[in-house]
PDBML (XML) file of the C-alpha atoms, coordinates in Angstrom:
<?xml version="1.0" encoding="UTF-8" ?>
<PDBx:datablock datablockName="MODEL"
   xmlns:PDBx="http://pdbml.pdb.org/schema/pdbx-v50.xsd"
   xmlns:xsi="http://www.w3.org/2001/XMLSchema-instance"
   xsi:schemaLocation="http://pdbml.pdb.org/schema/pdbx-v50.xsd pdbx-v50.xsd">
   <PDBx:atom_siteCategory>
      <PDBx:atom_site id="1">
         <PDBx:B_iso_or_equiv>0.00</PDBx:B_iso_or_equiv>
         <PDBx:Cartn_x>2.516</PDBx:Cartn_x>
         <PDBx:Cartn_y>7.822</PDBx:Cartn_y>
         <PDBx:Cartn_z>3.561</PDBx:Cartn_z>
         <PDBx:auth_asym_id>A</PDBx:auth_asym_id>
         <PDBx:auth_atom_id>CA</PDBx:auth_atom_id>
         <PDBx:auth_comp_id>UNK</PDBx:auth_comp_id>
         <PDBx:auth_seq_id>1</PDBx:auth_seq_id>
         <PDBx:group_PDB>ATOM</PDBx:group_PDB>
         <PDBx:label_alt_id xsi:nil="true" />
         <PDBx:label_asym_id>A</PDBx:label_asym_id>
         <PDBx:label_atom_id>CA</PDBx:label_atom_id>
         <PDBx:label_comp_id>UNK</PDBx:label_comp_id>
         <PDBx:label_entity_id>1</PDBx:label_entity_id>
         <PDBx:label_seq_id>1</PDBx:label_seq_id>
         <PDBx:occupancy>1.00</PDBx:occupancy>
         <PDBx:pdbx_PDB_model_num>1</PDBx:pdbx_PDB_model_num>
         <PDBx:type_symbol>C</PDBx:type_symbol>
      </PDBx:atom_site>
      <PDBx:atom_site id="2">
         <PDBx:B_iso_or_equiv>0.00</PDBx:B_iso_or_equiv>
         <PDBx:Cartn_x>0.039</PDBx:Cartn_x>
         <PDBx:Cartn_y>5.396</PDBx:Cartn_y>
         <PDBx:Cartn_z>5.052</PDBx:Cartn_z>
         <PDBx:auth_asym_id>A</PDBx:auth_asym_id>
         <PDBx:auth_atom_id>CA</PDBx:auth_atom_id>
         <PDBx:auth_comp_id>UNK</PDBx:auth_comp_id>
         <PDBx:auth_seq_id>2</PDBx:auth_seq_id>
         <PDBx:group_PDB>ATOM</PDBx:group_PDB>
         <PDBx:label_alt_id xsi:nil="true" />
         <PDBx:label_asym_id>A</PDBx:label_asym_id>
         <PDBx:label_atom_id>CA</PDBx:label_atom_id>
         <PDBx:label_comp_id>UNK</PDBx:label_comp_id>
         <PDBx:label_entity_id>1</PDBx:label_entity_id>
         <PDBx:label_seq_id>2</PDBx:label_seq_id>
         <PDBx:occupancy>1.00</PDBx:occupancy>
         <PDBx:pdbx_PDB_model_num>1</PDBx:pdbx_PDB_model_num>
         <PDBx:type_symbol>C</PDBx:type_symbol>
      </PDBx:atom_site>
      <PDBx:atom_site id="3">
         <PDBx:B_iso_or_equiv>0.00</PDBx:B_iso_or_equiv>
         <PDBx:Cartn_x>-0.037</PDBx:Cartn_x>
         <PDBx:Cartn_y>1.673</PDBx:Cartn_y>
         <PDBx:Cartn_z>3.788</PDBx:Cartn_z>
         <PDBx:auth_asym_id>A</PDBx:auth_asym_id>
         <PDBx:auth_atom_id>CA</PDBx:auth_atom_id>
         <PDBx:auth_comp_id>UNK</PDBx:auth_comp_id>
         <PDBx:auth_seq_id>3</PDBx:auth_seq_id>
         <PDBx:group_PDB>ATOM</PDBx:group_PDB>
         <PDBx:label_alt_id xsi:nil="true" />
         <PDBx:label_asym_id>A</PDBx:label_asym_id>
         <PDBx:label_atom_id>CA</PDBx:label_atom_id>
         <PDBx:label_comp_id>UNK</PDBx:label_comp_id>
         <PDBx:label_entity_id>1</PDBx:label_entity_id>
         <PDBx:label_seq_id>3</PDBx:label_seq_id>
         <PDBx:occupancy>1.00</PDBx:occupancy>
         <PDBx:pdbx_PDB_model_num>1</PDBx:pdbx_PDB_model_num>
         <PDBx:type_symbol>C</PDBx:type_symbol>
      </PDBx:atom_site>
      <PDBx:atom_site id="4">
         <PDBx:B_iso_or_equiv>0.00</PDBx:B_iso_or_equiv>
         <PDBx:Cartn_x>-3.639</PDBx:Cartn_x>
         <PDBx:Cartn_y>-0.542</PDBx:Cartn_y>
         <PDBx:Cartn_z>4.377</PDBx:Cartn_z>
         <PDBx:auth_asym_id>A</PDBx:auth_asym_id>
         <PDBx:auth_atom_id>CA</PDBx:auth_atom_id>
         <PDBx:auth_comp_id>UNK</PDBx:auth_comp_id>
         <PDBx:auth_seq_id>4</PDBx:auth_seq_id>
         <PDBx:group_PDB>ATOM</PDBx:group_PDB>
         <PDBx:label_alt_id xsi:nil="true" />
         <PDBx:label_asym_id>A</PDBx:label_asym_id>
         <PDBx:label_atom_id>CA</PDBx:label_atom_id>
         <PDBx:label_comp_id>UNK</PDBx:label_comp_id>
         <PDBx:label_entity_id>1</PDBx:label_entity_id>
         <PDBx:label_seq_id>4</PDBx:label_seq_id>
         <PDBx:occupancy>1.00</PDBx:occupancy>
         <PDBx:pdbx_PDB_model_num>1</PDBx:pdbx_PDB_model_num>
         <PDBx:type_symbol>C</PDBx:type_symbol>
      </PDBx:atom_site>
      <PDBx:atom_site id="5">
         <PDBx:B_iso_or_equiv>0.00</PDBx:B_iso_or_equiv>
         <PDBx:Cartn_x>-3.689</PDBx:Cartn_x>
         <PDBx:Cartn_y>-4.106</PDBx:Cartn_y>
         <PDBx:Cartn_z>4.334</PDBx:Cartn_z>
         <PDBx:auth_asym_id>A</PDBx:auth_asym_id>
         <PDBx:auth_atom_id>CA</PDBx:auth_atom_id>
         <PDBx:auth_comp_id>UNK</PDBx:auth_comp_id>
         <PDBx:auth_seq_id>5</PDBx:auth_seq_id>
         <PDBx:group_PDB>ATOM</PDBx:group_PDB>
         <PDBx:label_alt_id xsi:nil="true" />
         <PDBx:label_asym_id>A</PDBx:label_asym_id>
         <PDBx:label_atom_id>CA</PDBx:label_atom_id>
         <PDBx:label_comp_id>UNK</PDBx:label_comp_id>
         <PDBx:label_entity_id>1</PDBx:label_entity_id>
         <PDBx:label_seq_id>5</PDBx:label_seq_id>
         <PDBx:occupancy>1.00</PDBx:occupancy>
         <PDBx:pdbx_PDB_model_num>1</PDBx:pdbx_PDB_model_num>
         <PDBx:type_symbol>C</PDBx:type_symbol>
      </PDBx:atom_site>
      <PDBx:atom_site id="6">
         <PDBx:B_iso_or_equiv>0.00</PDBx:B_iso_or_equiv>
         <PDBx:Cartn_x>-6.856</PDBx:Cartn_x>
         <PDBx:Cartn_y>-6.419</PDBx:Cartn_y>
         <PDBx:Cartn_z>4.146</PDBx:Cartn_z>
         <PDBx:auth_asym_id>A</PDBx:auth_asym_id>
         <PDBx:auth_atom_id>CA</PDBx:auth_atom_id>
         <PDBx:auth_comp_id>UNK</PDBx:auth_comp_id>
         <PDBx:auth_seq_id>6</PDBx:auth_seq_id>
         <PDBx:group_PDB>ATOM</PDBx:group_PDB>
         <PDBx:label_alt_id xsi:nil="true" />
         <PDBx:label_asym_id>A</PDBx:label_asym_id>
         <PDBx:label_atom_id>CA</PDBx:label_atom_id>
         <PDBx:label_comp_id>UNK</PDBx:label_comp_id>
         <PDBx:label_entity_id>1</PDBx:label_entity_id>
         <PDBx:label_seq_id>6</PDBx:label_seq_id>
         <PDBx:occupancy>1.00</PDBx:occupancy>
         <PDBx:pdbx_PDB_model_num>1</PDBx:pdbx_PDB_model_num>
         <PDBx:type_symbol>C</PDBx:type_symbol>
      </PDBx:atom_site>
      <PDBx:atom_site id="7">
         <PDBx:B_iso_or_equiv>0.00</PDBx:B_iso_or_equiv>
         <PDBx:Cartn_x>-6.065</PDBx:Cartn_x>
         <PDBx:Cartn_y>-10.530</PDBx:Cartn_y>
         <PDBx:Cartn_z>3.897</PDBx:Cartn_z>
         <PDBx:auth_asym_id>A</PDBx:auth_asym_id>
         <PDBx:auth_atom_id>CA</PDBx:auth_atom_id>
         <PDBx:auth_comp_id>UNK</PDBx:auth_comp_id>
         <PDBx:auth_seq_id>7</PDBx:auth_seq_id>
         <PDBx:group_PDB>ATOM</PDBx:group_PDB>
         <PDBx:label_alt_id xsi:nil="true" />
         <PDBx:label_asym_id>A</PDBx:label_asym_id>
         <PDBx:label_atom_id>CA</PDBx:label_atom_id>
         <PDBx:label_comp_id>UNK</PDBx:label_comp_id>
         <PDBx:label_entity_id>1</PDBx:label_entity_id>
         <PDBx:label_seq_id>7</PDBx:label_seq_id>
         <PDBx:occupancy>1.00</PDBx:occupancy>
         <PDBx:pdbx_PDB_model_num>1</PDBx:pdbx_PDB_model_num>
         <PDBx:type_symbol>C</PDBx:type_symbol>
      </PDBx:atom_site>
      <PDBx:atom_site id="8">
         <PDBx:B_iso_or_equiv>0.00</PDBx:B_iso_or_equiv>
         <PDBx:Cartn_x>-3.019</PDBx:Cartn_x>
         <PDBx:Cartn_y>-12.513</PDBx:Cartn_y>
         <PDBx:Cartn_z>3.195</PDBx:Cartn_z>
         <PDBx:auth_asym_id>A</PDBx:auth_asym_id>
         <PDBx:auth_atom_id>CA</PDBx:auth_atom_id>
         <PDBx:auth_comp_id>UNK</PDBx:auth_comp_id>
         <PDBx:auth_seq_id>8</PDBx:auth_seq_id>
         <PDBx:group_PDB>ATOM</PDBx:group_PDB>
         <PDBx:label_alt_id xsi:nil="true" />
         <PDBx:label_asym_id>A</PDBx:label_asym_id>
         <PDBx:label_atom_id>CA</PDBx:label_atom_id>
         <PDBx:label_comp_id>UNK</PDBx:label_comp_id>
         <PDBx:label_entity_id>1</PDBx:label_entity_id>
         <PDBx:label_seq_id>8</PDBx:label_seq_id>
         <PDBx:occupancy>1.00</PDBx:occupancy>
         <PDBx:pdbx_PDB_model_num>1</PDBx:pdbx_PDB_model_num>
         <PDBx:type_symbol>C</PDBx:type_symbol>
      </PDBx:atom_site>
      <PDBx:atom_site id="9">
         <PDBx:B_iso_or_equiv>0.00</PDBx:B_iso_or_equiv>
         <PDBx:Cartn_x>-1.847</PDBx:Cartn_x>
         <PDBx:Cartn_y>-14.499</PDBx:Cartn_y>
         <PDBx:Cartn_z>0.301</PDBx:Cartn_z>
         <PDBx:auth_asym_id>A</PDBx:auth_asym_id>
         <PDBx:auth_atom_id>CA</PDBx:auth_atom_id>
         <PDBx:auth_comp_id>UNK</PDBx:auth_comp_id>
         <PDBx:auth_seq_id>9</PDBx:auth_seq_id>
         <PDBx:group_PDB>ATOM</PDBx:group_PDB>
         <PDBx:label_alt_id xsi:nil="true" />
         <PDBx:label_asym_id>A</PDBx:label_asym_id>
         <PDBx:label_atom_id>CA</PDBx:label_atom_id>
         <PDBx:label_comp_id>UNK</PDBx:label_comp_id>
         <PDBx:label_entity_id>1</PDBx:label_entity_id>
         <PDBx:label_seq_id>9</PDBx:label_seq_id>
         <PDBx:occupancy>1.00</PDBx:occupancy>
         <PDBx:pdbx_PDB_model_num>1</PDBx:pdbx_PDB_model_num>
         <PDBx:type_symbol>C</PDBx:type_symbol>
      </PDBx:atom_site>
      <PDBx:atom_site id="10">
         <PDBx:B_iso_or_equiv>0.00</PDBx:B_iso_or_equiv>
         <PDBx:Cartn_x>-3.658</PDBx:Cartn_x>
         <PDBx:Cartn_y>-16.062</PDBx:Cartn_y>
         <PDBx:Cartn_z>-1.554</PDBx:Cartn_z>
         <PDBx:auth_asym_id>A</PDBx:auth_asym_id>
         <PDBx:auth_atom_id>CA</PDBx:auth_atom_id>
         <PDBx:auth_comp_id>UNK</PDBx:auth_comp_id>
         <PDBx:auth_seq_id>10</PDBx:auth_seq_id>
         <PDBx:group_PDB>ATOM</PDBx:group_PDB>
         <PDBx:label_alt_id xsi:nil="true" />
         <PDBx:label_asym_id>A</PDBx:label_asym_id>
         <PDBx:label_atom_id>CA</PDBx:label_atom_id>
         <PDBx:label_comp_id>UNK</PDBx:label_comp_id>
         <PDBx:label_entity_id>1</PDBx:label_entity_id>
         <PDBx:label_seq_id>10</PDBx:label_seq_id>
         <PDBx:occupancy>1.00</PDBx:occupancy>
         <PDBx:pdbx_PDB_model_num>1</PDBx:pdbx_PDB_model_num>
         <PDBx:type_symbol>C</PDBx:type_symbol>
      </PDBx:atom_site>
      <PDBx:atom_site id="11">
         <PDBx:B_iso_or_equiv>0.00</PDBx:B_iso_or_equiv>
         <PDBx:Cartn_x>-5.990</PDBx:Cartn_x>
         <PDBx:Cartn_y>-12.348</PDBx:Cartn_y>
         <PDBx:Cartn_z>-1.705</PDBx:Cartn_z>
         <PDBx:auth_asym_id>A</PDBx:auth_asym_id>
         <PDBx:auth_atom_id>CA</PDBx:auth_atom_id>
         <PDBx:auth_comp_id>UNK</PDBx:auth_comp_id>
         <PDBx:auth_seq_id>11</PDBx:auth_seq_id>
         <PDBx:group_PDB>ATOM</PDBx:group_PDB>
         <PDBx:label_alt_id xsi:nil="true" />
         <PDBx:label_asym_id>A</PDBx:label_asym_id>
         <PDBx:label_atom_id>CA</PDBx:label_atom_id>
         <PDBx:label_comp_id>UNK</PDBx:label_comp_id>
         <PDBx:label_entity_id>1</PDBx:label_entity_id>
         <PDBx:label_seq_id>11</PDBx:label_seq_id>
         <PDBx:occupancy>1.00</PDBx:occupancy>
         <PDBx:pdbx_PDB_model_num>1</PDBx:pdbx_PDB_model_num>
         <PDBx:type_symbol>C</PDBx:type_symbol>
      </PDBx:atom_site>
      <PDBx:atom_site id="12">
         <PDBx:B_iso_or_equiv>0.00</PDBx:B_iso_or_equiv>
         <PDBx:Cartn_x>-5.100</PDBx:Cartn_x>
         <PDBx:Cartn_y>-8.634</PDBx:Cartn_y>
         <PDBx:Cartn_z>-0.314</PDBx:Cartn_z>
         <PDBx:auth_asym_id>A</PDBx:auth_asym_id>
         <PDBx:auth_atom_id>CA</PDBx:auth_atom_id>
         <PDBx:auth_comp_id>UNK</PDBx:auth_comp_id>
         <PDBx:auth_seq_id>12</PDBx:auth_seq_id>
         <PDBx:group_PDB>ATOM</PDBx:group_PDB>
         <PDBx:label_alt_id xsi:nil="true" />
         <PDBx:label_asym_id>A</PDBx:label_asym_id>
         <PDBx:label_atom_id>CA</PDBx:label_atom_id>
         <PDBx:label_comp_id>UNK</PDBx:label_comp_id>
         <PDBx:label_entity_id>1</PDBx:label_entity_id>
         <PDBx:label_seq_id>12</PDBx:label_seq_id>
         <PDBx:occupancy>1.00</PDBx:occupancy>
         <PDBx:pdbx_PDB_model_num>1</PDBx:pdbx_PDB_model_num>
         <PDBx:type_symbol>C</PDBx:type_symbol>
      </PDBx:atom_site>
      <PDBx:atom_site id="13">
         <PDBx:B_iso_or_equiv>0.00</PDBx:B_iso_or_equiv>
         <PDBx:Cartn_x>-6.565</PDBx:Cartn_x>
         <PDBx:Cartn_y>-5.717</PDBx:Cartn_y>
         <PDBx:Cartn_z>-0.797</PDBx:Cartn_z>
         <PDBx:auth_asym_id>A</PDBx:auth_asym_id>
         <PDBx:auth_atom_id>CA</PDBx:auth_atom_id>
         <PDBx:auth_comp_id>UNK</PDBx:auth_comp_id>
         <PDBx:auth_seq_id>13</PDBx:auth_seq_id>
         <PDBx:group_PDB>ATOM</PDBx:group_PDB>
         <PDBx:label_alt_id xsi:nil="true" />
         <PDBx:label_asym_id>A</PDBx:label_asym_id>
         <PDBx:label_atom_id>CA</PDBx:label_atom_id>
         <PDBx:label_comp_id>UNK</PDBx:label_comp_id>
         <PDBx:label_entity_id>1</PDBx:label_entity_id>
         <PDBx:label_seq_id>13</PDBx:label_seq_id>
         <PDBx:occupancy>1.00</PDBx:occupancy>
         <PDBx:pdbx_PDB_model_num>1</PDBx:pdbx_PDB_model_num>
         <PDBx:type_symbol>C</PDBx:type_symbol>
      </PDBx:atom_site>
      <PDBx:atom_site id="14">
         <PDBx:B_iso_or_equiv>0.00</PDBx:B_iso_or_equiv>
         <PDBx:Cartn_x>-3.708</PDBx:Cartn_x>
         <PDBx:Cartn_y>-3.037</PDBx:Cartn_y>
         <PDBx:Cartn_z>-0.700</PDBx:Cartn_z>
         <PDBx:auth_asym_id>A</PDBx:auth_asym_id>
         <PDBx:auth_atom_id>CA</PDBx:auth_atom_id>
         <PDBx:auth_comp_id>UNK</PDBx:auth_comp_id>
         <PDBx:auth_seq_id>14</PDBx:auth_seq_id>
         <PDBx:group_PDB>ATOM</PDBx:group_PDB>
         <PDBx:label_alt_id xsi:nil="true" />
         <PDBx:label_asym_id>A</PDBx:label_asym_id>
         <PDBx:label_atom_id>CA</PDBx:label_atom_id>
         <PDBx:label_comp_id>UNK</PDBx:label_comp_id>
         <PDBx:label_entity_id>1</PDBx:label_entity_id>
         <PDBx:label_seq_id>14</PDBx:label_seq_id>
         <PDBx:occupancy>1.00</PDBx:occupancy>
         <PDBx:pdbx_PDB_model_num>1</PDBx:pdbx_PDB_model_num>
         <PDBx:type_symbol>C</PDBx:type_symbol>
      </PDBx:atom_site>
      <PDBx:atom_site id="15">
         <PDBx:B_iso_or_equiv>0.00</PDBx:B_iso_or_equiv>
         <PDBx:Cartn_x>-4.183</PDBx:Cartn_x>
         <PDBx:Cartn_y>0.717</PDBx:Cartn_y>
         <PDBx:Cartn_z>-0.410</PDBx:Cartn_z>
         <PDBx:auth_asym_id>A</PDBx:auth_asym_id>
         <PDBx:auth_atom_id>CA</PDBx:auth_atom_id>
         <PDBx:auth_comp_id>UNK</PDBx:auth_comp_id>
         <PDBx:auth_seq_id>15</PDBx:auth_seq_id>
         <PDBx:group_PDB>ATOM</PDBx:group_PDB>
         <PDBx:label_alt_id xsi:nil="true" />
         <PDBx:label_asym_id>A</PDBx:label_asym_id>
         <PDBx:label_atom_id>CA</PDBx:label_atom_id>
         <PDBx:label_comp_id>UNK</PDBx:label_comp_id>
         <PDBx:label_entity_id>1</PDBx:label_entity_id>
         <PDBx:label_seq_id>15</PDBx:label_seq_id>
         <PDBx:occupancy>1.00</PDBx:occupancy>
         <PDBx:pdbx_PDB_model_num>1</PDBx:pdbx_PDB_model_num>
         <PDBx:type_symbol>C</PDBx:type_symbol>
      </PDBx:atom_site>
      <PDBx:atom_site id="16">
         <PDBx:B_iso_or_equiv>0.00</PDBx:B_iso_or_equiv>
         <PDBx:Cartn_x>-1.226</PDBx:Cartn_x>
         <PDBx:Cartn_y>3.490</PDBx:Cartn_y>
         <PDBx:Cartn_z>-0.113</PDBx:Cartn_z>
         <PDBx:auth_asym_id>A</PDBx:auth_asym_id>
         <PDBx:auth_atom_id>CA</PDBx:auth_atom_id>
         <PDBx:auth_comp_id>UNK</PDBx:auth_comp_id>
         <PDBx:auth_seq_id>16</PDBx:auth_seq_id>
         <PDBx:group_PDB>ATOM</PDBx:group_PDB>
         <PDBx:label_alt_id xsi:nil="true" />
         <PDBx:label_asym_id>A</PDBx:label_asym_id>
         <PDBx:label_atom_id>CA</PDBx:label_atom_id>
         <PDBx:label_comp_id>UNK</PDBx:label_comp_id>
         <PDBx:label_entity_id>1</PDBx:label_entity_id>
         <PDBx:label_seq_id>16</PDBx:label_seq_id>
         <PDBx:occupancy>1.00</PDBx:occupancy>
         <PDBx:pdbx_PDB_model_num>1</PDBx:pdbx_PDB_model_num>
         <PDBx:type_symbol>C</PDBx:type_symbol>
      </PDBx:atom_site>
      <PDBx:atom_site id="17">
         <PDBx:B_iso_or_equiv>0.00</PDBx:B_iso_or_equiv>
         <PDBx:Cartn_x>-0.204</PDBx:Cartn_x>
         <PDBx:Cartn_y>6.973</PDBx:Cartn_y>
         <PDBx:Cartn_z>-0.688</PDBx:Cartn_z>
         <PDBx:auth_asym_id>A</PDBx:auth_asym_id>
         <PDBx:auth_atom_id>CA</PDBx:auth_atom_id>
         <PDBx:auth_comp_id>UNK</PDBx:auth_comp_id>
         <PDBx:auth_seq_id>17</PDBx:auth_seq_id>
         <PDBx:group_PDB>ATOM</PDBx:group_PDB>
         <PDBx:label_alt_id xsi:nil="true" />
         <PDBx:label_asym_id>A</PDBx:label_asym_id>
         <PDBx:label_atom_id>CA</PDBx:label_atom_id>
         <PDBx:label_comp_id>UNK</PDBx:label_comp_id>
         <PDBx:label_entity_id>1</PDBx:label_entity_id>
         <PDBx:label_seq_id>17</PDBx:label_seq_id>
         <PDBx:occupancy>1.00</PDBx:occupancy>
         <PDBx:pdbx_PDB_model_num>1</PDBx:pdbx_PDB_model_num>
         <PDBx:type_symbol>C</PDBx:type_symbol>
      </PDBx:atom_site>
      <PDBx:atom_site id="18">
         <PDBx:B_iso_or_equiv>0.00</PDBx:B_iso_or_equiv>
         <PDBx:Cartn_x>1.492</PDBx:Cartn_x>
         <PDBx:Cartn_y>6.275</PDBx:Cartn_y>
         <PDBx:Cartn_z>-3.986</PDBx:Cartn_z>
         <PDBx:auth_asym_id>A</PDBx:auth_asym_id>
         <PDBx:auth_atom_id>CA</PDBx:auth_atom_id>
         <PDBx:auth_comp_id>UNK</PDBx:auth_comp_id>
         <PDBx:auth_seq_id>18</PDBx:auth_seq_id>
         <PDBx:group_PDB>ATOM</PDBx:group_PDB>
         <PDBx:label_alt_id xsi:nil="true" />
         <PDBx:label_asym_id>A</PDBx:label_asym_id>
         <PDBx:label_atom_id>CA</PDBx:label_atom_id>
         <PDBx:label_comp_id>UNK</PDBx:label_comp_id>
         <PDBx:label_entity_id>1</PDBx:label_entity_id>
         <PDBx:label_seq_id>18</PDBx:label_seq_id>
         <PDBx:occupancy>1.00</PDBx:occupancy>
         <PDBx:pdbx_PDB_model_num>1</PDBx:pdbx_PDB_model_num>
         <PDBx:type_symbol>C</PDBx:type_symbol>
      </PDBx:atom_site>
      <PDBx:atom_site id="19">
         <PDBx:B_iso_or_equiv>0.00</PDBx:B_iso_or_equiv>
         <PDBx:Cartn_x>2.571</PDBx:Cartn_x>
         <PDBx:Cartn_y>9.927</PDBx:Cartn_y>
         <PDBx:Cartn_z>-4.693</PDBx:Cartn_z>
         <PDBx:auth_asym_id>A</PDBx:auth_asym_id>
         <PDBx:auth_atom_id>CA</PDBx:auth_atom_id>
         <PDBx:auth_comp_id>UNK</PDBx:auth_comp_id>
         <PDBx:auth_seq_id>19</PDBx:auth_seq_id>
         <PDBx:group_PDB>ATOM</PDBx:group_PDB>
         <PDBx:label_alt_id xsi:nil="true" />
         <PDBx:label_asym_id>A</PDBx:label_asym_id>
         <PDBx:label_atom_id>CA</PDBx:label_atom_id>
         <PDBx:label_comp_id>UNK</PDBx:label_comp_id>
         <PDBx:label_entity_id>1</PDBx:label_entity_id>
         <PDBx:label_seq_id>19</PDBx:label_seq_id>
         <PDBx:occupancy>1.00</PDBx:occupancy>
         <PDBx:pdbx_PDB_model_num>1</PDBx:pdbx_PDB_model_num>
         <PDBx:type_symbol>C</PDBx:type_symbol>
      </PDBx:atom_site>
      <PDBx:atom_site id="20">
         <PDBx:B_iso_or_equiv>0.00</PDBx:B_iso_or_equiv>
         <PDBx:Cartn_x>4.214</PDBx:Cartn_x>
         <PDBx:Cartn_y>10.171</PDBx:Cartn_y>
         <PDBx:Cartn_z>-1.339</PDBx:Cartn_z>
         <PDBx:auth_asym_id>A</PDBx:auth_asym_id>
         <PDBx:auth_atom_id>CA</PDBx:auth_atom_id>
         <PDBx:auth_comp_id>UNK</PDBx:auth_comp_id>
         <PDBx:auth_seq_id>20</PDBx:auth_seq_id>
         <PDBx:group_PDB>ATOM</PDBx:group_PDB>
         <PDBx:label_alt_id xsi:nil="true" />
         <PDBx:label_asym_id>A</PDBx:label_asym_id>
         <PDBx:label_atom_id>CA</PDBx:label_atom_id>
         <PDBx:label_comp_id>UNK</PDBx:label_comp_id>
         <PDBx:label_entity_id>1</PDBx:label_entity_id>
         <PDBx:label_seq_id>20</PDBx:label_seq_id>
         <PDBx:occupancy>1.00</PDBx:occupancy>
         <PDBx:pdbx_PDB_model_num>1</PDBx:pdbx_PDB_model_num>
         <PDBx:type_symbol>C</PDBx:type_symbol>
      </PDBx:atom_site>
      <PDBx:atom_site id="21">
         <PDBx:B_iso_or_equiv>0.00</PDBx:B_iso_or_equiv>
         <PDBx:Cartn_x>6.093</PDBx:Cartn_x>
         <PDBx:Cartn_y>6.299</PDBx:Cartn_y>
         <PDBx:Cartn_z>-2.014</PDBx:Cartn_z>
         <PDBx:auth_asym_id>A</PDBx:auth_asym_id>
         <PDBx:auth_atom_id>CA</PDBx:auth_atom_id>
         <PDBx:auth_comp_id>UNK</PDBx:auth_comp_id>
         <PDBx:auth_seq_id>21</PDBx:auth_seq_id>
         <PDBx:group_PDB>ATOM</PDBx:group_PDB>
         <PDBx:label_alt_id xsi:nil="true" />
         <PDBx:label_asym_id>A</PDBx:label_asym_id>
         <PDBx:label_atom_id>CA</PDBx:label_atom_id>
         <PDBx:label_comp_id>UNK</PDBx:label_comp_id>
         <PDBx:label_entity_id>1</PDBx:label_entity_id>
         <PDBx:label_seq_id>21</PDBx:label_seq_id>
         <PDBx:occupancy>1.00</PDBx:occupancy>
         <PDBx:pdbx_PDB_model_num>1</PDBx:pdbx_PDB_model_num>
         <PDBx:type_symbol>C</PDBx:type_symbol>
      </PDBx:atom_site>
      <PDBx:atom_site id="22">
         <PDBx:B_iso_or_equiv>0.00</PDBx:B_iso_or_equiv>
         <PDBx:Cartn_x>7.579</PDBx:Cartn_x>
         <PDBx:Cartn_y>7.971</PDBx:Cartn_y>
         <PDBx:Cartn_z>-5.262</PDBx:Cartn_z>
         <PDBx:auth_asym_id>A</PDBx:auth_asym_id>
         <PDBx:auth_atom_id>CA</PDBx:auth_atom_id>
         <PDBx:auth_comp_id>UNK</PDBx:auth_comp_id>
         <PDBx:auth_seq_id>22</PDBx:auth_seq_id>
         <PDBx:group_PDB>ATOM</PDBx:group_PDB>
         <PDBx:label_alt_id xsi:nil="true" />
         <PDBx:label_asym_id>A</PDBx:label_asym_id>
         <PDBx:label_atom_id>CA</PDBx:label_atom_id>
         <PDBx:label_comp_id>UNK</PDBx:label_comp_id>
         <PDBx:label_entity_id>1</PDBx:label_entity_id>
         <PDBx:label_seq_id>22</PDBx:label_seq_id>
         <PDBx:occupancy>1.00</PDBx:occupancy>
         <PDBx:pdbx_PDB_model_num>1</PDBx:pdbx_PDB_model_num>
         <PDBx:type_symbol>C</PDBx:type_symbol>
      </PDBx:atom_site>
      <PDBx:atom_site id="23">
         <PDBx:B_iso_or_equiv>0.00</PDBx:B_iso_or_equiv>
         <PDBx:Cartn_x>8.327</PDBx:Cartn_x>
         <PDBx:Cartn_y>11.226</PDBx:Cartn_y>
         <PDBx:Cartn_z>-3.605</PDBx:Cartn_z>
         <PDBx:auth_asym_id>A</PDBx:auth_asym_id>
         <PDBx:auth_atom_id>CA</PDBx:auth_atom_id>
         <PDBx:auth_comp_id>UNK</PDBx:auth_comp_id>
         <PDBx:auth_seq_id>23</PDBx:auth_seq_id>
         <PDBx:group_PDB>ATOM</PDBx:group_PDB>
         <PDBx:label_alt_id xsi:nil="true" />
         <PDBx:label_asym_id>A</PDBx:label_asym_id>
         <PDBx:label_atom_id>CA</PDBx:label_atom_id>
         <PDBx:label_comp_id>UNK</PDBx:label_comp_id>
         <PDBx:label_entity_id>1</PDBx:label_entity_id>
         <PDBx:label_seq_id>23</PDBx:label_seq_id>
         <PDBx:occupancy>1.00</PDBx:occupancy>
         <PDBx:pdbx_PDB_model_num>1</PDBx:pdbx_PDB_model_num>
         <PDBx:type_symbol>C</PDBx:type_symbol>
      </PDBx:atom_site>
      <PDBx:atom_site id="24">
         <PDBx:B_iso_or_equiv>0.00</PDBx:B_iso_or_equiv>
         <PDBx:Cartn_x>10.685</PDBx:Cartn_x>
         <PDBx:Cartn_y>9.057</PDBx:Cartn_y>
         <PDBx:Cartn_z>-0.962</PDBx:Cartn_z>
         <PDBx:auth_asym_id>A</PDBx:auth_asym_id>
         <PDBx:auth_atom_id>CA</PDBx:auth_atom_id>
         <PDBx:auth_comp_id>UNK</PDBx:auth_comp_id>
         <PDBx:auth_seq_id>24</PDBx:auth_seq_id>
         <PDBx:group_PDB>ATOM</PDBx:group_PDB>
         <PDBx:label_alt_id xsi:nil="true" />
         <PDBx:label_asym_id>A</PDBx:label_asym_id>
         <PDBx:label_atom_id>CA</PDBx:label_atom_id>
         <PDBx:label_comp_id>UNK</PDBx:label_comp_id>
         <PDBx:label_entity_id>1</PDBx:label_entity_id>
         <PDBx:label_seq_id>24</PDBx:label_seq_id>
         <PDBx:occupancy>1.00</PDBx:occupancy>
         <PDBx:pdbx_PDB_model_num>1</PDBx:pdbx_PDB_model_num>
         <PDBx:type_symbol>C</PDBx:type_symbol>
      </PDBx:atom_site>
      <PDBx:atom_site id="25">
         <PDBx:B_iso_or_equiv>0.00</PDBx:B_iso_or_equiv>
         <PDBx:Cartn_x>12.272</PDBx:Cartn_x>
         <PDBx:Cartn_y>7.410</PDBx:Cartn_y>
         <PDBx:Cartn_z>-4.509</PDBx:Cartn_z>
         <PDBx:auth_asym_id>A</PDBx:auth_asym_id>
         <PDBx:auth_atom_id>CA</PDBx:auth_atom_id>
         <PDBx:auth_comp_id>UNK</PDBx:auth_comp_id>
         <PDBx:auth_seq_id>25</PDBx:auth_seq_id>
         <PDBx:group_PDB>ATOM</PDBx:group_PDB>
         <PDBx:label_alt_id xsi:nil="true" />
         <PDBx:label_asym_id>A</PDBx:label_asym_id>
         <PDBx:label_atom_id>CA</PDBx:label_atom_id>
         <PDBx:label_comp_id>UNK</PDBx:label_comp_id>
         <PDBx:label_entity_id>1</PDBx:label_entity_id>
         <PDBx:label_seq_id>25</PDBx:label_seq_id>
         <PDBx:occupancy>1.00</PDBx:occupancy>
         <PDBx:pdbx_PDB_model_num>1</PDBx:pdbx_PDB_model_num>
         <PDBx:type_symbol>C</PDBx:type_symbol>
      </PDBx:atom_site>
   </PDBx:atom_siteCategory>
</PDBx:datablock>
């Protein structure tokens, strides 16, 4: 699963492959 990041604290935009993260759990 791929992860993107876009800024740093204070204000990211996060996009990931959520089924695949709960798959690995």
């Amino acid at each position: 699963g791929w992860t993107l990041d876009f800024g740093t604290s204070p204000f990211v935009i996060r996009m990931y492959d959520k089924a695949k993260e709960q798959e690995q759990k």
